[in-house]
Protein backbone atom coordinates (compact mmCIF):
# COMPACT_ATOMS: atom_id res chain seq x y z
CA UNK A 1 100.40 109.53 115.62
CA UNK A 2 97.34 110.52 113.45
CA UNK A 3 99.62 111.83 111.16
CA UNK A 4 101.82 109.51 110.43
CA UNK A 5 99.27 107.56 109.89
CA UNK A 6 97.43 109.29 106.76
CA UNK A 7 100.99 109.81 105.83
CA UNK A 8 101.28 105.97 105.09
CA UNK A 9 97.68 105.60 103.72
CA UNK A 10 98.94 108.66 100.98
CA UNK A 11 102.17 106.20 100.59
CA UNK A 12 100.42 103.74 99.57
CA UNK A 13 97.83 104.94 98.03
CA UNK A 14 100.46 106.34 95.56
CA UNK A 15 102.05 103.39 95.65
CA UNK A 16 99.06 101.14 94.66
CA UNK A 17 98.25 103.99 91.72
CA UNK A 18 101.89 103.35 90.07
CA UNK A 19 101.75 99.49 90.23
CA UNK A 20 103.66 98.66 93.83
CA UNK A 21 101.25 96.38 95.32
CA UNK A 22 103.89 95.36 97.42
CA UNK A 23 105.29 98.62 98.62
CA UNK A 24 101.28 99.63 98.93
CA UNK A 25 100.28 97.24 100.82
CA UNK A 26 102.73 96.92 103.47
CA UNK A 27 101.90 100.68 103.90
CA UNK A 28 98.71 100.42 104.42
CA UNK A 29 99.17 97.41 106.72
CA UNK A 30 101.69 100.23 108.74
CA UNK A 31 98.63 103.03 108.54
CA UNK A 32 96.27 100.30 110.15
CA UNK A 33 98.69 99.73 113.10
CA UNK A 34 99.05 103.54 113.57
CA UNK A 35 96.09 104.10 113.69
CA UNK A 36 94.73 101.53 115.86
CA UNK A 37 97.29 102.43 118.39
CA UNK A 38 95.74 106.08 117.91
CA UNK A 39 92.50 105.26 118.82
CA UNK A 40 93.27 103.45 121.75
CA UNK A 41 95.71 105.90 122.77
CA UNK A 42 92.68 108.34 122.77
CA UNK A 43 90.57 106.29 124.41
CA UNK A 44 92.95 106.05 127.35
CA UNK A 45 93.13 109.17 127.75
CA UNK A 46 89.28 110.51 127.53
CA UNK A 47 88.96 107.91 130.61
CA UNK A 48 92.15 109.62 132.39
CA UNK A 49 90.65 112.80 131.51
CA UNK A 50 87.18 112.86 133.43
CA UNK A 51 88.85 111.90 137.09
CA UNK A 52 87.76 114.07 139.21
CA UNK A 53 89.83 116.72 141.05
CA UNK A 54 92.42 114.37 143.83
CA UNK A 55 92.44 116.20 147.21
């Protein structure tokens, strides 16, 4: 998930260097998402992590 993130911020980072604001910044907008949905993803599952041991 990480990594398709940064793979849309290069997108449009490329994008926004070679004039396609457009293009650019519905990439980035796509990167945001991603990696929003990263974070809480990891969040989640620190807290699932530290349960202790079920009998």
């Amino acid at each position: 998930m990480l990594g398709w993130a940064l793979t849309f911020l290069v997108i449009a980072l490329i994008a926004a260097v070679l004039g396609f604001g457009g293009i650019a910044g519905s990439a980035a907008m796509i990167a945001k998402v991603l990696f929003v949905v990263f974070l809480v993803l990891f969040i989640i599952s620190l807290i699932m992590g530290r349960r202790g041991p079920t009998v």
